[in-house]
Structures are given as structure tokens and as C-alpha cells.
PDB file of N, CA and C in Angstrom:
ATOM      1  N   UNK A   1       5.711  21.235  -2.434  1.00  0.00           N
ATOM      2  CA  UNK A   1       5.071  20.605  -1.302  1.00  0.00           C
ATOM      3  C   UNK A   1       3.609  21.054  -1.184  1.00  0.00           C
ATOM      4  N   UNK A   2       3.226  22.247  -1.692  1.00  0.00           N
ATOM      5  CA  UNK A   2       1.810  23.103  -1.564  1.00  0.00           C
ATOM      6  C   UNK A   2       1.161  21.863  -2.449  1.00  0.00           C
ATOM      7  N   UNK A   3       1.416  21.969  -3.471  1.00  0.00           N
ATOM      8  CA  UNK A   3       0.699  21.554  -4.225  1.00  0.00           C
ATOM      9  C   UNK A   3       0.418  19.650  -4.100  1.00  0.00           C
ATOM     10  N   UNK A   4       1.752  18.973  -3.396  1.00  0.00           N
ATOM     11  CA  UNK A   4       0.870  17.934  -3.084  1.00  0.00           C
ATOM     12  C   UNK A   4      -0.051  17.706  -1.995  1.00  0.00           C
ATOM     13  N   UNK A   5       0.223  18.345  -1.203  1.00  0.00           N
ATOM     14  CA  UNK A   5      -0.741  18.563   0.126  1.00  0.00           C
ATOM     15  C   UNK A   5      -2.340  19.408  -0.553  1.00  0.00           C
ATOM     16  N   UNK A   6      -2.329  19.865  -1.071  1.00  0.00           N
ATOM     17  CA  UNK A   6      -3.576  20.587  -2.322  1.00  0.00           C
ATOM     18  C   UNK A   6      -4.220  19.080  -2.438  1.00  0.00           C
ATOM     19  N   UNK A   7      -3.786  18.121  -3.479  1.00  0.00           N
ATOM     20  CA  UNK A   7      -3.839  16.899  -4.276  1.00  0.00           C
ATOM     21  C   UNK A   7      -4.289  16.004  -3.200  1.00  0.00           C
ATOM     22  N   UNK A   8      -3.716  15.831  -1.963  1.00  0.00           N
ATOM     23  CA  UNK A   8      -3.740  15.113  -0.742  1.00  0.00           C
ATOM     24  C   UNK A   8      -5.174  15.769  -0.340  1.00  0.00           C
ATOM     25  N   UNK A   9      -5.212  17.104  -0.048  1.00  0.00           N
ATOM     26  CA  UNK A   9      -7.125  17.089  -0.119  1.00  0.00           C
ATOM     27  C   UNK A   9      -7.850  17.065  -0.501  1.00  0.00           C
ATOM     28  N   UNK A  10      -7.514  17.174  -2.033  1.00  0.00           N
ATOM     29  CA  UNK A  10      -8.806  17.108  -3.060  1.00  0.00           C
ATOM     30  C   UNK A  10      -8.829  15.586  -3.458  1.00  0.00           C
ATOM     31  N   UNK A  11      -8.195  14.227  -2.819  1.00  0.00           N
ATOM     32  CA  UNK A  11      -8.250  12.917  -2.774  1.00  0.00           C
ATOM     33  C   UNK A  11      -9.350  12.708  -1.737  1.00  0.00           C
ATOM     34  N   UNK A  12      -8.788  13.135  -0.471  1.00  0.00           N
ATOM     35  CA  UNK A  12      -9.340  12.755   0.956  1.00  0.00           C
ATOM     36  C   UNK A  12     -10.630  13.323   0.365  1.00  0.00           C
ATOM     37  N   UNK A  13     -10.748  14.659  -0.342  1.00  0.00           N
ATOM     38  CA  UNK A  13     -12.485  14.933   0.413  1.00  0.00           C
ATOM     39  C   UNK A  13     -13.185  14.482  -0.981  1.00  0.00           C
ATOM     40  N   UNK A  14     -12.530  13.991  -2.109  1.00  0.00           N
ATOM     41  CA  UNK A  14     -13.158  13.186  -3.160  1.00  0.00           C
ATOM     42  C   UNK A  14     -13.364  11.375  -3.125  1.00  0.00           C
ATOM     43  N   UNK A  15     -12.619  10.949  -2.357  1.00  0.00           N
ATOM     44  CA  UNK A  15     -12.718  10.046  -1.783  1.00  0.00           C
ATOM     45  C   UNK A  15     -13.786   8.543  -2.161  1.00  0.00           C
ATOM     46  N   UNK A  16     -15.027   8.783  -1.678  1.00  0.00           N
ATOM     47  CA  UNK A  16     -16.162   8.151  -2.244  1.00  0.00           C
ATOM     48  C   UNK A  16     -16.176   7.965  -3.454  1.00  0.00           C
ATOM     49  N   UNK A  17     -16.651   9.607  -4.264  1.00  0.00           N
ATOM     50  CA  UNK A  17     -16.890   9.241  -5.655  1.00  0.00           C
ATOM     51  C   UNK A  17     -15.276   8.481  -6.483  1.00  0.00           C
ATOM     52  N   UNK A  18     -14.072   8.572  -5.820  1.00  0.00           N
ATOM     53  CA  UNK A  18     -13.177   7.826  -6.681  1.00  0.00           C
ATOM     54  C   UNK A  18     -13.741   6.380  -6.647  1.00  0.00           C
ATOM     55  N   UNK A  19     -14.324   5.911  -5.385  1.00  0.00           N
ATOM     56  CA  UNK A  19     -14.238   4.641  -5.077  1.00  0.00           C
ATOM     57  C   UNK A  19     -15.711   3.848  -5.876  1.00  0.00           C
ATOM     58  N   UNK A  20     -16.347   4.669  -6.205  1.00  0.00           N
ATOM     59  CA  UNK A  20     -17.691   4.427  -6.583  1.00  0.00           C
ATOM     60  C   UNK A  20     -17.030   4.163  -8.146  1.00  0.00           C
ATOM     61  N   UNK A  21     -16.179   5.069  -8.487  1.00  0.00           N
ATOM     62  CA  UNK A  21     -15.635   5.045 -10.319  1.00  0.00           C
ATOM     63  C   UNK A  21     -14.656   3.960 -10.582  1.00  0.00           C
ATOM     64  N   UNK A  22     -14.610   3.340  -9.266  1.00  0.00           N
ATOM     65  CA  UNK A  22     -13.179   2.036  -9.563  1.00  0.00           C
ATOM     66  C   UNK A  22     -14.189   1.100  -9.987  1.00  0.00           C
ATOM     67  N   UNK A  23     -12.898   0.262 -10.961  1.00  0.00           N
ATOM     68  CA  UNK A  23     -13.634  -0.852 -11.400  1.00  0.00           C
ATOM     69  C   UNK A  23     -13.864  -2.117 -10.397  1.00  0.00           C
ATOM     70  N   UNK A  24     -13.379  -2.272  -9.185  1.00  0.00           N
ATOM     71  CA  UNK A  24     -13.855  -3.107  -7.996  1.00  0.00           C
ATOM     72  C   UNK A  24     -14.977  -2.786  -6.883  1.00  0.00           C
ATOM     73  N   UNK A  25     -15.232  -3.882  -7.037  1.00  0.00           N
ATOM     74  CA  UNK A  25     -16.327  -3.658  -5.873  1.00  0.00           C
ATOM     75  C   UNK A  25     -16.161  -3.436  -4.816  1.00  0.00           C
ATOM     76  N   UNK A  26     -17.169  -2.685  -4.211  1.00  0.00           N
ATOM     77  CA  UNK A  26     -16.709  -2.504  -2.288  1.00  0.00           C
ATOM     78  C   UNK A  26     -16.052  -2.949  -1.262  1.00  0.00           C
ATOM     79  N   UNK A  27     -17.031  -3.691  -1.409  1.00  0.00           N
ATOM     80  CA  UNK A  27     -16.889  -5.585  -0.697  1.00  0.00           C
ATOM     81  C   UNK A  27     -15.164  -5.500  -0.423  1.00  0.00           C
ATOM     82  N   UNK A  28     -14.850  -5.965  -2.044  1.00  0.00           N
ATOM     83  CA  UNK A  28     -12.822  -6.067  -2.334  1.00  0.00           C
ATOM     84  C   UNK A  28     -12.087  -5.221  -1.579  1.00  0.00           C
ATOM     85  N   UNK A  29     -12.662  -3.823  -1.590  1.00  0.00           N
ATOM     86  CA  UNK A  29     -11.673  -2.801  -1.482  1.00  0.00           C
ATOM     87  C   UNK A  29     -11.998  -3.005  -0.075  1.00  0.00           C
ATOM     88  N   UNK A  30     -12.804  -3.091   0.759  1.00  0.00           N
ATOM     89  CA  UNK A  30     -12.807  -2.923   2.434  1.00  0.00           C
ATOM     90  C   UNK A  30     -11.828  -4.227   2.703  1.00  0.00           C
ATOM     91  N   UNK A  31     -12.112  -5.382   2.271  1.00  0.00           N
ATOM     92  CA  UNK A  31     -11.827  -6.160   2.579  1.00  0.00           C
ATOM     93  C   UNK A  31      -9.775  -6.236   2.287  1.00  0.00           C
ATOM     94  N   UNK A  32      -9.471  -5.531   1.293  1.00  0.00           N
ATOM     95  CA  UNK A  32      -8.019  -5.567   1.402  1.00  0.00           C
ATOM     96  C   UNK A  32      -7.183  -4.827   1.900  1.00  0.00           C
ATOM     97  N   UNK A  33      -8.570  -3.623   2.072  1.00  0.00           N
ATOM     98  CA  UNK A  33      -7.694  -2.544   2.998  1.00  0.00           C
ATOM     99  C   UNK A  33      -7.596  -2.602   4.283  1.00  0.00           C
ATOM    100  N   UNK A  34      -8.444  -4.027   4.958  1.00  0.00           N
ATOM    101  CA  UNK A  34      -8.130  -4.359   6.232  1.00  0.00           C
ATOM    102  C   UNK A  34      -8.862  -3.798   7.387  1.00  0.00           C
ATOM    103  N   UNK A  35      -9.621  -2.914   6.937  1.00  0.00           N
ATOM    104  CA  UNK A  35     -10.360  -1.825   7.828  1.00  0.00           C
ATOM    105  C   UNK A  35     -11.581  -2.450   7.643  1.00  0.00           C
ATOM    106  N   UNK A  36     -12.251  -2.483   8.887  1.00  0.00           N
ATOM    107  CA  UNK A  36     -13.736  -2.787   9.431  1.00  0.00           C
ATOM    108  C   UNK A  36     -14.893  -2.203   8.433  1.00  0.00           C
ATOM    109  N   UNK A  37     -15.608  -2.997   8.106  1.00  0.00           N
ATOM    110  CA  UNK A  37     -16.360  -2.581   7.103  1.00  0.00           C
ATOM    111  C   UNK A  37     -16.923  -1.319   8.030  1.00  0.00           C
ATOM    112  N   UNK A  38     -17.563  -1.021   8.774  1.00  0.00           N
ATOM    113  CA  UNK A  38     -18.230  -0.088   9.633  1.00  0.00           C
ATOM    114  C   UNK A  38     -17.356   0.931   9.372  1.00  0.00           C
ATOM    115  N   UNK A  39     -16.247   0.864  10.191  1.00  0.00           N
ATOM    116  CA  UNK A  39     -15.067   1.950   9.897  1.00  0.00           C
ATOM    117  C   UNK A  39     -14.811   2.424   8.790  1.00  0.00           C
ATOM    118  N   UNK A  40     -14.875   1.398   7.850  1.00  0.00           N
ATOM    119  CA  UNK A  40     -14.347   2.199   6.441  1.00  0.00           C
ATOM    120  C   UNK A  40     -15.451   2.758   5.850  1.00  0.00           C
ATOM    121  N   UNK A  41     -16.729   2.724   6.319  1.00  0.00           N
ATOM    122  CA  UNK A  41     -17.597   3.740   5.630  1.00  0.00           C
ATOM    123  C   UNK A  41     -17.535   5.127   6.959  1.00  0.00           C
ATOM    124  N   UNK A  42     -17.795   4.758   7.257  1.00  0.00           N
ATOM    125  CA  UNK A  42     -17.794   5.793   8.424  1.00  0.00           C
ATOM    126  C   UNK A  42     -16.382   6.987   7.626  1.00  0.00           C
ATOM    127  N   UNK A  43     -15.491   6.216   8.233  1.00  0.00           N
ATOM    128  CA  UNK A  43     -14.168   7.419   7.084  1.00  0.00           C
ATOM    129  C   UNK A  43     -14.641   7.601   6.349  1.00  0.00           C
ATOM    130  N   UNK A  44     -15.517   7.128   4.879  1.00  0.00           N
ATOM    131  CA  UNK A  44     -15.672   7.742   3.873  1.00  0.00           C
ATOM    132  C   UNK A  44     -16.530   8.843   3.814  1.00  0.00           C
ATOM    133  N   UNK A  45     -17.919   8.456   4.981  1.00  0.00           N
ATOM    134  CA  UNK A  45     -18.628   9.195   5.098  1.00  0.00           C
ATOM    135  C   UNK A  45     -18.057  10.379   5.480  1.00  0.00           C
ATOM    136  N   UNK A  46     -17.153  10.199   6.434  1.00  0.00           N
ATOM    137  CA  UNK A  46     -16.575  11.689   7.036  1.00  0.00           C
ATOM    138  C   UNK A  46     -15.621  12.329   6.837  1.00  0.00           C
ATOM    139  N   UNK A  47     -14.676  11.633   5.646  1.00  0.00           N
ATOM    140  CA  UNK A  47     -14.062  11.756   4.801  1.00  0.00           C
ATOM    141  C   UNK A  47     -12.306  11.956   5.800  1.00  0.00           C
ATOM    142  N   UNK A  48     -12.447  11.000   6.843  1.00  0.00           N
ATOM    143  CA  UNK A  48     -11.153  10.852   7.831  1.00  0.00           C
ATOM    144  C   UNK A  48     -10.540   9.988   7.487  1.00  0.00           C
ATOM    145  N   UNK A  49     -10.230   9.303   6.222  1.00  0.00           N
ATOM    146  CA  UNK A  49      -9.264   8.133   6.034  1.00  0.00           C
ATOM    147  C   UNK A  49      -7.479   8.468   6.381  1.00  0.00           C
ATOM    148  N   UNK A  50      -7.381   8.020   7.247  1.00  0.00           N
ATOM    149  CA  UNK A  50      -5.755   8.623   7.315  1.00  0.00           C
ATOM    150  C   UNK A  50      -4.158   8.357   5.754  1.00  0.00           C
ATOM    151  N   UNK A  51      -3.183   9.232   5.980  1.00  0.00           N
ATOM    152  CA  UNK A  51      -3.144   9.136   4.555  1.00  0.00           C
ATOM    153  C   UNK A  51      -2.396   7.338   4.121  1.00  0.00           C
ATOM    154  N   UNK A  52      -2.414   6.637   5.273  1.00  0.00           N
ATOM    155  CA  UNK A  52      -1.587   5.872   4.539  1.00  0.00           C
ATOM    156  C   UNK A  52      -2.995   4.820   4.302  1.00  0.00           C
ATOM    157  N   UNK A  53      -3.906   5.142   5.135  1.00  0.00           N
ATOM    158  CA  UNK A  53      -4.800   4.261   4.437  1.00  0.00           C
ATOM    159  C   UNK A  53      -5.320   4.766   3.057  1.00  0.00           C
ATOM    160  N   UNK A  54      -5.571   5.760   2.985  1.00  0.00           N
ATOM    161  CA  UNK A  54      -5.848   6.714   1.635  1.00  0.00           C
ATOM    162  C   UNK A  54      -4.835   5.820   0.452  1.00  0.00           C
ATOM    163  N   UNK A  55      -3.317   5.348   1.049  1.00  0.00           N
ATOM    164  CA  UNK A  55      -2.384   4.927   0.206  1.00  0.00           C
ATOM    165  C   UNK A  55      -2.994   3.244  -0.438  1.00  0.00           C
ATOM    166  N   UNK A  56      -3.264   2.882   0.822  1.00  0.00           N
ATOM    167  CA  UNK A  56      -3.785   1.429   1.024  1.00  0.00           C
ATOM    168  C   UNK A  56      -4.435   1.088  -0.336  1.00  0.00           C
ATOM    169  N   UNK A  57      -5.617   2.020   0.187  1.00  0.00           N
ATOM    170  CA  UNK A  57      -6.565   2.066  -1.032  1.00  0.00           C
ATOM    171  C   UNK A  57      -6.727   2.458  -2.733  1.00  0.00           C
ATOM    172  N   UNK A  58      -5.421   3.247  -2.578  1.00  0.00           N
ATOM    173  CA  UNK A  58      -5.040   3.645  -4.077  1.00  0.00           C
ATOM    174  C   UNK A  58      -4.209   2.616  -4.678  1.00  0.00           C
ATOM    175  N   UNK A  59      -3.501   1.730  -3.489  1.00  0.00           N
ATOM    176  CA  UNK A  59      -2.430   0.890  -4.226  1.00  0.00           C
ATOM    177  C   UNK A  59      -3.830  -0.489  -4.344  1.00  0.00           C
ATOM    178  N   UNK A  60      -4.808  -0.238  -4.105  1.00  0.00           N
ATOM    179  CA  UNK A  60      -5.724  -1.729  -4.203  1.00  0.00           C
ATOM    180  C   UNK A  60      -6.844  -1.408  -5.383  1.00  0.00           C
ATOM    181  N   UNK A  61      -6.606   0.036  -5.795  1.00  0.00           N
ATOM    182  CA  UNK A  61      -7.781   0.132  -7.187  1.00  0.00           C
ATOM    183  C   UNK A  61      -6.582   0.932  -8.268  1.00  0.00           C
ATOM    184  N   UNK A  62      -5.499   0.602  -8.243  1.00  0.00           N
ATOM    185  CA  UNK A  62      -4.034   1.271  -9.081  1.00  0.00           C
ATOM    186  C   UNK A  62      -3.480   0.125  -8.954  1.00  0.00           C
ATOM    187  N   UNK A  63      -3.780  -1.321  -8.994  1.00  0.00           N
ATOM    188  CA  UNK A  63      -2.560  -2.024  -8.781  1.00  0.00           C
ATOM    189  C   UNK A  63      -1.386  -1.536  -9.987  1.00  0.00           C
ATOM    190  N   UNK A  64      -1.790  -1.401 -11.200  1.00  0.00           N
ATOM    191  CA  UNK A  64      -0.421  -1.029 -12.134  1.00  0.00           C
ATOM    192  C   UNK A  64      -0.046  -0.034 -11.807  1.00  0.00           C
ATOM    193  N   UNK A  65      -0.318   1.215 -11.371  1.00  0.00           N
ATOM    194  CA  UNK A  65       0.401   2.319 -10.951  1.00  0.00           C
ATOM    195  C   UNK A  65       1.045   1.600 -10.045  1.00  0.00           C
ATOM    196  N   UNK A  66       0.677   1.121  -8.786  1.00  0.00           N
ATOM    197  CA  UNK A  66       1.527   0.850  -7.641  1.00  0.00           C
ATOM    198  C   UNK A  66       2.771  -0.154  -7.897  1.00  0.00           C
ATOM    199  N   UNK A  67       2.441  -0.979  -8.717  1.00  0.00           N
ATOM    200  CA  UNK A  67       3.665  -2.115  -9.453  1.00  0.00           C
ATOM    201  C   UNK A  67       4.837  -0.975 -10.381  1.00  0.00           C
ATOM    202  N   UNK A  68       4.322  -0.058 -10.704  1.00  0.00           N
ATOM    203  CA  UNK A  68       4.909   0.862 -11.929  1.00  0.00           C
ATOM    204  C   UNK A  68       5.906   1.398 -10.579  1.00  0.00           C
ATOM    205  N   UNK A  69       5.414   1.952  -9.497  1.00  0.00           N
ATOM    206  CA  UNK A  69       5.814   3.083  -8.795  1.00  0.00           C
ATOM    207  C   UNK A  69       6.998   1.923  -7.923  1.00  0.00           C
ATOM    208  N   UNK A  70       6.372   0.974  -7.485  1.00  0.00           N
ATOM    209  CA  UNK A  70       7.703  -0.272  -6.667  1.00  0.00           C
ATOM    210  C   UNK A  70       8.767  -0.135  -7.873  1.00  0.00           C
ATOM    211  N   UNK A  71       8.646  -1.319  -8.514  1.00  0.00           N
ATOM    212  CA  UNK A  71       9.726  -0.963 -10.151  1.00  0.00           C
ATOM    213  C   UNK A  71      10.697   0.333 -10.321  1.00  0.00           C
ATOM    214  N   UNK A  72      10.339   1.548 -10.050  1.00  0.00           N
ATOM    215  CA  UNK A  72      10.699   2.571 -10.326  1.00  0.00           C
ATOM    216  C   UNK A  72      11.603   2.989  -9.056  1.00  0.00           C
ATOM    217  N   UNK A  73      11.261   2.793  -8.089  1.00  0.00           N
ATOM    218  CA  UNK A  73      11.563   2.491  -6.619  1.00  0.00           C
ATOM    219  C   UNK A  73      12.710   1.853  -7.095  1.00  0.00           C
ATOM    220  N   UNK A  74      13.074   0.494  -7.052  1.00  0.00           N
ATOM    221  CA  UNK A  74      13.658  -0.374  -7.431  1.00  0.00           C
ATOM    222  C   UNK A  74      14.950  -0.071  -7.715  1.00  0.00           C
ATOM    223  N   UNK A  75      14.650   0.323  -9.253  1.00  0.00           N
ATOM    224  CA  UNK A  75      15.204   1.145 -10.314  1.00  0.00           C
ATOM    225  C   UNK A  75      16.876   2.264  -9.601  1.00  0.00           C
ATOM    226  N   UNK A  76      15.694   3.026  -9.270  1.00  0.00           N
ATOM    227  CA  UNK A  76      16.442   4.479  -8.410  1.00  0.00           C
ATOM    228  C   UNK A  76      17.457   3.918  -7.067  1.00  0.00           C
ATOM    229  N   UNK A  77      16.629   2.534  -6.260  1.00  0.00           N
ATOM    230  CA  UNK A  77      17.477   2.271  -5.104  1.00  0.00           C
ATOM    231  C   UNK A  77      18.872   1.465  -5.813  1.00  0.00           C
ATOM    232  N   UNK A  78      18.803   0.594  -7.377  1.00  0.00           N
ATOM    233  CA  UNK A  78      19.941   0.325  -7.807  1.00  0.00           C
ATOM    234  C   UNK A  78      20.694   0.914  -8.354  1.00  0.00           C
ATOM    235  N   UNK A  79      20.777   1.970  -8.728  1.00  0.00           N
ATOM    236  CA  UNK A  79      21.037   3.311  -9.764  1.00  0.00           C
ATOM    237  C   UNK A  79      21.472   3.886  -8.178  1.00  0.00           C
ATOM    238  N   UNK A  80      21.265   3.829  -7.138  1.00  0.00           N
ATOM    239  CA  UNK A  80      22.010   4.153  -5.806  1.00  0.00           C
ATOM    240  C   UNK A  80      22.617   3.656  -5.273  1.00  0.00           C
ATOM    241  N   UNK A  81      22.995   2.415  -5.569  1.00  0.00           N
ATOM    242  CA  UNK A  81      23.438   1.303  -4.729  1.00  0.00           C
ATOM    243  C   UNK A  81      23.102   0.769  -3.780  1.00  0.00           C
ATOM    244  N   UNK A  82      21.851   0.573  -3.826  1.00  0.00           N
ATOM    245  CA  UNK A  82      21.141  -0.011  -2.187  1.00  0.00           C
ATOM    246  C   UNK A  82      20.740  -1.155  -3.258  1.00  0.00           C
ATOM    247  N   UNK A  83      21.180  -2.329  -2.979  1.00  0.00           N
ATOM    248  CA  UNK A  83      20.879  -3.031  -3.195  1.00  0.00           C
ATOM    249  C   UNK A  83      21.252  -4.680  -2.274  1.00  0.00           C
ATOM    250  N   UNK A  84      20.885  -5.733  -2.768  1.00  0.00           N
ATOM    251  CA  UNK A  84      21.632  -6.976  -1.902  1.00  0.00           C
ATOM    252  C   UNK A  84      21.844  -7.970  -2.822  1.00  0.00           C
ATOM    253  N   UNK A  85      22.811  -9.029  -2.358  1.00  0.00           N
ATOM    254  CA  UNK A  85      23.241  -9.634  -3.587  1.00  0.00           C
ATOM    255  C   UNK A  85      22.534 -10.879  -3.092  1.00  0.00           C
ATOM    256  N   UNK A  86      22.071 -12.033  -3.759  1.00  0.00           N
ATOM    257  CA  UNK A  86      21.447 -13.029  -3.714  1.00  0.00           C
ATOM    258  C   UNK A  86      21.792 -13.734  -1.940  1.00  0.00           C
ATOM    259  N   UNK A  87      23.459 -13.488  -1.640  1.00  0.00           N
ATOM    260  CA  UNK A  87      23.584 -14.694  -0.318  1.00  0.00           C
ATOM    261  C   UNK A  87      22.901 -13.961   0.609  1.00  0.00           C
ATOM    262  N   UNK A  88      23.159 -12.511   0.593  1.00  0.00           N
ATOM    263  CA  UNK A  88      22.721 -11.396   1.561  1.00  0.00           C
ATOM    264  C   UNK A  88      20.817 -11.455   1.827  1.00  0.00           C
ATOM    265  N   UNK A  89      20.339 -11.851   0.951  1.00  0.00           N
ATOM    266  CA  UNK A  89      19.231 -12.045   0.826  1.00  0.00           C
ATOM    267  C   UNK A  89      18.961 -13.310   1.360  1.00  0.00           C
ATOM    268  N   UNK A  90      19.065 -14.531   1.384  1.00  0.00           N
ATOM    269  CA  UNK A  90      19.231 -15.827   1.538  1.00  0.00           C
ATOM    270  C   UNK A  90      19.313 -16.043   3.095  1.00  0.00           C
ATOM    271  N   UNK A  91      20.284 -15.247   3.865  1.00  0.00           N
ATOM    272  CA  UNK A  91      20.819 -14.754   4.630  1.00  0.00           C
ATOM    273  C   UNK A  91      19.825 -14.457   5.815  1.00  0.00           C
ATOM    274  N   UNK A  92      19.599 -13.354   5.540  1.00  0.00           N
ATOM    275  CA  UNK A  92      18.096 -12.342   5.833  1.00  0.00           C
ATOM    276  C   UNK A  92      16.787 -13.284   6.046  1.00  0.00           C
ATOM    277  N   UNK A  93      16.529 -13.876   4.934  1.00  0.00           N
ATOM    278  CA  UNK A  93      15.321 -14.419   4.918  1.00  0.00           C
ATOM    279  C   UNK A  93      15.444 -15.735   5.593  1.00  0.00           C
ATOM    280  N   UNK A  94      16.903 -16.594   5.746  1.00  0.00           N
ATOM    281  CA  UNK A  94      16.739 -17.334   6.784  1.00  0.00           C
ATOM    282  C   UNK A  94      17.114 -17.020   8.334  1.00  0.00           C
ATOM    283  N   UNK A  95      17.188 -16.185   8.638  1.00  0.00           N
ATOM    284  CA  UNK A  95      17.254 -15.092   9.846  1.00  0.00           C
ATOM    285  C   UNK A  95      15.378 -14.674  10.252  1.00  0.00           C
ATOM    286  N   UNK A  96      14.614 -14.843   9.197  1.00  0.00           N
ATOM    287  CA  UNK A  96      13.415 -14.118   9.748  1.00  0.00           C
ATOM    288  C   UNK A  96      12.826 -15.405   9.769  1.00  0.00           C
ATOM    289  N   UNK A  97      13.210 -16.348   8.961  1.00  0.00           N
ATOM    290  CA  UNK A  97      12.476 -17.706   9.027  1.00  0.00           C
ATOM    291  C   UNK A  97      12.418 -18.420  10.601  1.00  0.00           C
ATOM    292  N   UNK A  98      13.549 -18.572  11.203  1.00  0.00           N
ATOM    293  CA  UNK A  98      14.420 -18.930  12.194  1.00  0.00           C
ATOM    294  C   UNK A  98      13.633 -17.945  13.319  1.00  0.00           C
ATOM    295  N   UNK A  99      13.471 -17.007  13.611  1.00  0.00           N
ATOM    296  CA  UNK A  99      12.928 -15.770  14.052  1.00  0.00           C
ATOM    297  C   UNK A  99      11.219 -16.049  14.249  1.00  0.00           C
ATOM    298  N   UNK A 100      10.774 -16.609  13.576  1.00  0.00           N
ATOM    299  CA  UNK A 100       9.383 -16.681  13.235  1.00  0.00           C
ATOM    300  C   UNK A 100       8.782 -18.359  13.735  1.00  0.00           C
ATOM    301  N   UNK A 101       9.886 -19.263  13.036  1.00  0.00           N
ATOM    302  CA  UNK A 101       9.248 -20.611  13.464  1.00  0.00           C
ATOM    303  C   UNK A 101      10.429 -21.550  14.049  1.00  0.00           C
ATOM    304  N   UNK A 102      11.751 -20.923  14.484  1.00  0.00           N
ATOM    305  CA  UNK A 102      12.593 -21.331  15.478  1.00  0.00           C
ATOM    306  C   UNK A 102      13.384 -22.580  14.441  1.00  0.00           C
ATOM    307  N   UNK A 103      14.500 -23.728  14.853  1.00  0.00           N
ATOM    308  CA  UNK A 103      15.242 -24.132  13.791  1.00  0.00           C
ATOM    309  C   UNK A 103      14.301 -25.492  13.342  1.00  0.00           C
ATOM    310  N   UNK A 104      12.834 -25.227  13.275  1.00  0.00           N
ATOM    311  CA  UNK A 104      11.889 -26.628  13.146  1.00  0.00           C
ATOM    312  C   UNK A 104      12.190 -26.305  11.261  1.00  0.00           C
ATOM    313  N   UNK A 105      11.541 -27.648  10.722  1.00  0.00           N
ATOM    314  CA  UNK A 105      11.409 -27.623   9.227  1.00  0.00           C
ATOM    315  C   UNK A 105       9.958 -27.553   9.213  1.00  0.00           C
ATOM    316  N   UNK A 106      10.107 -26.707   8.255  1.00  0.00           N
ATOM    317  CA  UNK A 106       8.006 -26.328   7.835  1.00  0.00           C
ATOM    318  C   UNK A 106       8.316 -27.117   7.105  1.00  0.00           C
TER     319      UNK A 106
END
């Protein structure tokens, strides 16, 4: 646990220069991480990005790590048995549909 909380600060207070070494532009990365352009320099400047935005931002200049790490996720939750079978799913998603835009047809 030391040692990811170590890793967790030497991200936060490296921060900038990762973002300066990604191959996307600024612009992209404020813009997908949802945060106010103002705000998101301001955090960088002061190096307060909280960690799940810290996450935000790693899963938006890592998209293959972050696809690697879901997958793997995946993987481990079926290899556990958490899983759902196609009706269960079907199910669900017309439950949130119904939930969202009532019994109209989009």
C-alpha cells in the first residue's frame, strides 16, 4: 500500500510534465476530462487534481492501458463468476431504457 500511495504522489506532483509528454493535445485532454479549462490548469498548476480525476486523465492519454486493464477486469470478474447472461442483460438495459425515456419508442 506504501508504495502505491509513493506512485500516487510522484503522479500528482509530476503531473504537467506527463501531460506535456502525451501524444494529445491539451485542448483533448481538458476537454474529455470534463473539467473547466480554468480549473484544470489551475489543478495542474497546483498540482490538486483529485485522484479519480488524476484516473480520468490517465485513462484519456493510456487509452490501451485502460482497455488492457477493463479486459483484465473482465477476465477476473468471469474467472469469479460475476457475470450476466445475455436475457439478464437485455433485461437491465430495458429497465434503464424505460427509466430514462418512459414506455415511448425512440
Amino acid at each position: 500500500m506504501i508504495l502505491e500511495i509513493k506512485n500516487y504522489i510522484k503522479i500528482s506532483n509530476s503531473i504537467d510534465e506527463i501531460l506535456k509528454n502525451s501524444p494529445f493535445k491539451m485542448k483533448y485532454i481538458i476537454e474529455k476530462s470534463g473539467i473547466s479549462e480554468p480549473t484544470f490548469f489551475r489543478k495542474m498548476k497546483e498540482k490538486k487534481f483529485l485522484p479519480e480525476e488524476l484516473l480520468k486523465i490517465a485513462e484519456i492519454i493510456e487509452p490501451e492501458k485502460s482497455l488492457l486493464q477493463s479486459l483484465e477486469e473482465a477476465e477476473n470478474d468471469f474467472e469469479n463468476g460475476i457475470f450476466y447472461f445475455d436475457d439478464e442483460v437485455m433485461k437491465i438495459s430495458e429497465e434503464r431504457f424505460i427509466n430514462k425515456y418512459g414506455n415511448k419508442v425512440v
